[in-house]
C-alpha atoms as a PDB file:
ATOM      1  CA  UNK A   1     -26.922  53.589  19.698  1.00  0.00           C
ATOM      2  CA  UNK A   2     -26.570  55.376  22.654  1.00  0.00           C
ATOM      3  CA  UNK A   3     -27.413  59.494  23.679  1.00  0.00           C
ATOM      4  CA  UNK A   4     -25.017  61.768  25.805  1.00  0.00           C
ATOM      5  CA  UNK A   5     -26.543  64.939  26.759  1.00  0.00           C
ATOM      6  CA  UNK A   6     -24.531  68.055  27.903  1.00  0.00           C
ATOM      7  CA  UNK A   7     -25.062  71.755  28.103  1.00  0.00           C
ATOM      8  CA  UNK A   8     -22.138  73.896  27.606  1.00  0.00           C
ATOM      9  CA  UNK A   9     -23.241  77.563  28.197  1.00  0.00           C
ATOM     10  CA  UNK A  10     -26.911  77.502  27.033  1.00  0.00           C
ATOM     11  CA  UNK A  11     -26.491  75.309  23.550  1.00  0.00           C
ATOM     12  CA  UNK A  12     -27.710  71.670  24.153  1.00  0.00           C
ATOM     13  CA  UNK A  13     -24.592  69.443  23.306  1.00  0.00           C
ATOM     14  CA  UNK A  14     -26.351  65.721  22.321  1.00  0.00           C
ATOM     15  CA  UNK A  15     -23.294  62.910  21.536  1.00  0.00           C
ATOM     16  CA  UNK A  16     -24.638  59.759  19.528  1.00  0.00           C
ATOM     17  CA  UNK A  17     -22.512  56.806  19.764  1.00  0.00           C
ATOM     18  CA  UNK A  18     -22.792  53.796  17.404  1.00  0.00           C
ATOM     19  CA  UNK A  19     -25.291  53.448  14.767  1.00  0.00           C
ATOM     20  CA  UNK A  20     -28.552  54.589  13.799  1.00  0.00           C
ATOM     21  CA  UNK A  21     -30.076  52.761  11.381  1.00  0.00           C
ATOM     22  CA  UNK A  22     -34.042  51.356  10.878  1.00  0.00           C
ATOM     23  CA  UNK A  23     -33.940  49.426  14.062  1.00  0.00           C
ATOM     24  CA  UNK A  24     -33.427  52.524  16.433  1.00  0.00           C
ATOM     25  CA  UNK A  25     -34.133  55.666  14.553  1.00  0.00           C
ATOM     26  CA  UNK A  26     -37.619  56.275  16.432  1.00  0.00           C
ATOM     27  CA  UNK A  27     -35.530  55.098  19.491  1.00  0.00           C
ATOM     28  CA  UNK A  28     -32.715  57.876  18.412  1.00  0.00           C
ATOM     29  CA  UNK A  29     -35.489  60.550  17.516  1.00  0.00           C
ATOM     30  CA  UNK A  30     -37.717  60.112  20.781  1.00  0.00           C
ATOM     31  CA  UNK A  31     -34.180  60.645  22.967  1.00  0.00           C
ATOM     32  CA  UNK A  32     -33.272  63.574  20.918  1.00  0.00           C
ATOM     33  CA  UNK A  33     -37.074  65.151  21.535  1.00  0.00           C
ATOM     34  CA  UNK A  34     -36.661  64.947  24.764  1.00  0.00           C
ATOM     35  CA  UNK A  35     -33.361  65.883  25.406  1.00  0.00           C
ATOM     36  CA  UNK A  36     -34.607  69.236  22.928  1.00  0.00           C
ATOM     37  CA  UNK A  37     -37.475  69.783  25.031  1.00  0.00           C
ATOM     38  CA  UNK A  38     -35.988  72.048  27.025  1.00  0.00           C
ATOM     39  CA  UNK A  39     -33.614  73.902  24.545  1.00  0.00           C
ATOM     40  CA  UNK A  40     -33.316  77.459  23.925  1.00  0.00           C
ATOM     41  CA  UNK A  41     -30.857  79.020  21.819  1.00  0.00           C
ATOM     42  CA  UNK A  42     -29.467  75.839  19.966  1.00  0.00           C
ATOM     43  CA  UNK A  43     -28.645  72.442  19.842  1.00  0.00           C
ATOM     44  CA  UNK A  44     -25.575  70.689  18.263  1.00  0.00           C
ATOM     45  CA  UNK A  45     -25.319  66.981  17.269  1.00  0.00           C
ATOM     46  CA  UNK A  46     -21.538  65.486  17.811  1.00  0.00           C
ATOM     47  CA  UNK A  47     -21.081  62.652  15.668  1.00  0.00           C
ATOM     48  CA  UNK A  48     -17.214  61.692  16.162  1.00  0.00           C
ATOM     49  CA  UNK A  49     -18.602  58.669  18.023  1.00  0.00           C
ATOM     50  CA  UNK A  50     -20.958  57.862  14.819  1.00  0.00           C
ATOM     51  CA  UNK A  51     -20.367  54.940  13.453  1.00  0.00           C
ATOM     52  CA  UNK A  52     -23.181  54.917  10.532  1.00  0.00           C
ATOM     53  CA  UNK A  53     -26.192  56.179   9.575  1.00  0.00           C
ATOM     54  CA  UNK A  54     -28.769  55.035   7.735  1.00  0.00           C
ATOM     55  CA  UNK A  55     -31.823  56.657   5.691  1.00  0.00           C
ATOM     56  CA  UNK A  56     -33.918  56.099   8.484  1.00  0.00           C
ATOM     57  CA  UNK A  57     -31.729  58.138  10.839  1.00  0.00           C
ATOM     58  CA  UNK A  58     -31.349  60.824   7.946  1.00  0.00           C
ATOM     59  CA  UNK A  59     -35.314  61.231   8.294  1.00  0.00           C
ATOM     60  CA  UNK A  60     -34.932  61.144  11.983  1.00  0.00           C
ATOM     61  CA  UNK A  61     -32.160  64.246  11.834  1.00  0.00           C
ATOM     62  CA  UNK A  62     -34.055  65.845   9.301  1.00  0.00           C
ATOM     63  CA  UNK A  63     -37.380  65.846  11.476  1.00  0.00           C
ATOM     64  CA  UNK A  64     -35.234  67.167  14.222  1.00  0.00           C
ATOM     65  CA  UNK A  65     -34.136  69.936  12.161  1.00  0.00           C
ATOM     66  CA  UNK A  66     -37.327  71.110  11.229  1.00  0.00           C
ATOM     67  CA  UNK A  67     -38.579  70.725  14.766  1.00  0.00           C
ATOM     68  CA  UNK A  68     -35.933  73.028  15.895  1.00  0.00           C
ATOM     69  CA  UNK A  69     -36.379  75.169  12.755  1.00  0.00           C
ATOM     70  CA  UNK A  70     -40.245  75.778  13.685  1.00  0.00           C
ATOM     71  CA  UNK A  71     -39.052  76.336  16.635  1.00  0.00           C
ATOM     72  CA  UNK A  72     -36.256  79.456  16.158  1.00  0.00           C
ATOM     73  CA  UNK A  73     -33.652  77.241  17.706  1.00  0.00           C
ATOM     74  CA  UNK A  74     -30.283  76.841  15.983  1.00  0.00           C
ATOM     75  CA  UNK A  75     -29.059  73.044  14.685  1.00  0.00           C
ATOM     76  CA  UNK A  76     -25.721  71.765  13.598  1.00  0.00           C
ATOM     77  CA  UNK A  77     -24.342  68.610  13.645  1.00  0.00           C
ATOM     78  CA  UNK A  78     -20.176  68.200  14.361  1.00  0.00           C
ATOM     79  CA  UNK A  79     -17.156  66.383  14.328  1.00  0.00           C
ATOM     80  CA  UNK A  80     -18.461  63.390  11.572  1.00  0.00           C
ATOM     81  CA  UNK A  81     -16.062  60.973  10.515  1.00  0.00           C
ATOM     82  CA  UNK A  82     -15.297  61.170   6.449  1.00  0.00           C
ATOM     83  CA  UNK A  83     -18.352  58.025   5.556  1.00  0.00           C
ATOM     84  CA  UNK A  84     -21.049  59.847   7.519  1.00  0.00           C
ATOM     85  CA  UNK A  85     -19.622  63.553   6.460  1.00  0.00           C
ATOM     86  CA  UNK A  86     -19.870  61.450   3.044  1.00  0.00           C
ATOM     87  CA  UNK A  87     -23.516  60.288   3.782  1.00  0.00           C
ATOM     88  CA  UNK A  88     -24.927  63.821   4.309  1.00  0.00           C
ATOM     89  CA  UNK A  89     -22.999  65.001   1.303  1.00  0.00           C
ATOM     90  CA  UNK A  90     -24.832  62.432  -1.235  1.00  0.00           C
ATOM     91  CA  UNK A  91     -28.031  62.787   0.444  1.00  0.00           C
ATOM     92  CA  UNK A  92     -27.631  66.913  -0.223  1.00  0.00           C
ATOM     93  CA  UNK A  93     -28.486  67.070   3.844  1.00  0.00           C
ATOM     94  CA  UNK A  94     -25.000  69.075   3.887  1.00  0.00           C
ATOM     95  CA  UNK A  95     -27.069  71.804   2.571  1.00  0.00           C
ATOM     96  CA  UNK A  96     -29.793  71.771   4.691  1.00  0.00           C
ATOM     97  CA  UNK A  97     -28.292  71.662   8.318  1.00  0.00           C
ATOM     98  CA  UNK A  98     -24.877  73.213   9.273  1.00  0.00           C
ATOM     99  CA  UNK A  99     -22.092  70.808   9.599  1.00  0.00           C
ATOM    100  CA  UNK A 100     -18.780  72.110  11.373  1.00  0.00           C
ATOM    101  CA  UNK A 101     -15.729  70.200  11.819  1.00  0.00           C
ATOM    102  CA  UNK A 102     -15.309  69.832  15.257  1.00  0.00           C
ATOM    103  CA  UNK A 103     -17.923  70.610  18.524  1.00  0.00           C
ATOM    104  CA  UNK A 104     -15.979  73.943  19.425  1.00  0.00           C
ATOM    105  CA  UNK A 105     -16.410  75.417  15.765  1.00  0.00           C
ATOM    106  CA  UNK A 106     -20.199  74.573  16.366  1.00  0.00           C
ATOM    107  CA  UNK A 107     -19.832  76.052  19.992  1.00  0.00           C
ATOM    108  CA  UNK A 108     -18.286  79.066  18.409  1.00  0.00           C
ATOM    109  CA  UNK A 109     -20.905  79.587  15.702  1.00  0.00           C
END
């Protein structure tokens, strides 16, 4: 798993590459806390380089969610491929956090 971070016009853009599973979802969650520390307005997750995710890195999204929630700062996650789009779906996280379809939908939002 790795962690690109960007900022495109005040919204925190974080990239994950690979997969996120039980062996690196504290590893994934500490990189995204830090990375957040210093957000705003909002933050957007691109997955297109996801490759899977795991229930471990579901918790580790959904504590990042609610961190940012607490916090007034807007979350959405982008670009997933049609497994992981699939993997939020079942899990009902689809609901819960704002999924667009590519990162300059979530840029527009």
């Amino acid at each position: 798993m790795e962690l690109k971070v960007e900022t495109h016009n005040g919204t925190l853009i974080t990239k994950a590459e690979g997969r996120i599973d039980g062996t690196n979802a504290g590893e994934f969650e500490g990189a995204m806390q830090a990375a957040m520390s210093e957000s705003k307005d909002s933050v957007v997750l691109d997955c297109e380089d996801l490759s899977y995710i795991s229930s471990a890195g579901l918790r580790a999204v959904l504590r990042i969610a609610k961190d940012l929630q607490k916090r007034a700062v807007k979350f959405a996650l982008c670009s997933l491929s049609g497994p992981i789009r699939e993997v939020f779906q079942i899990s009902g996280f689809d609901k819960i956090i704002t999924i667009h379809a590519s990162r300059t939908a979530a840029l527009a939002d």
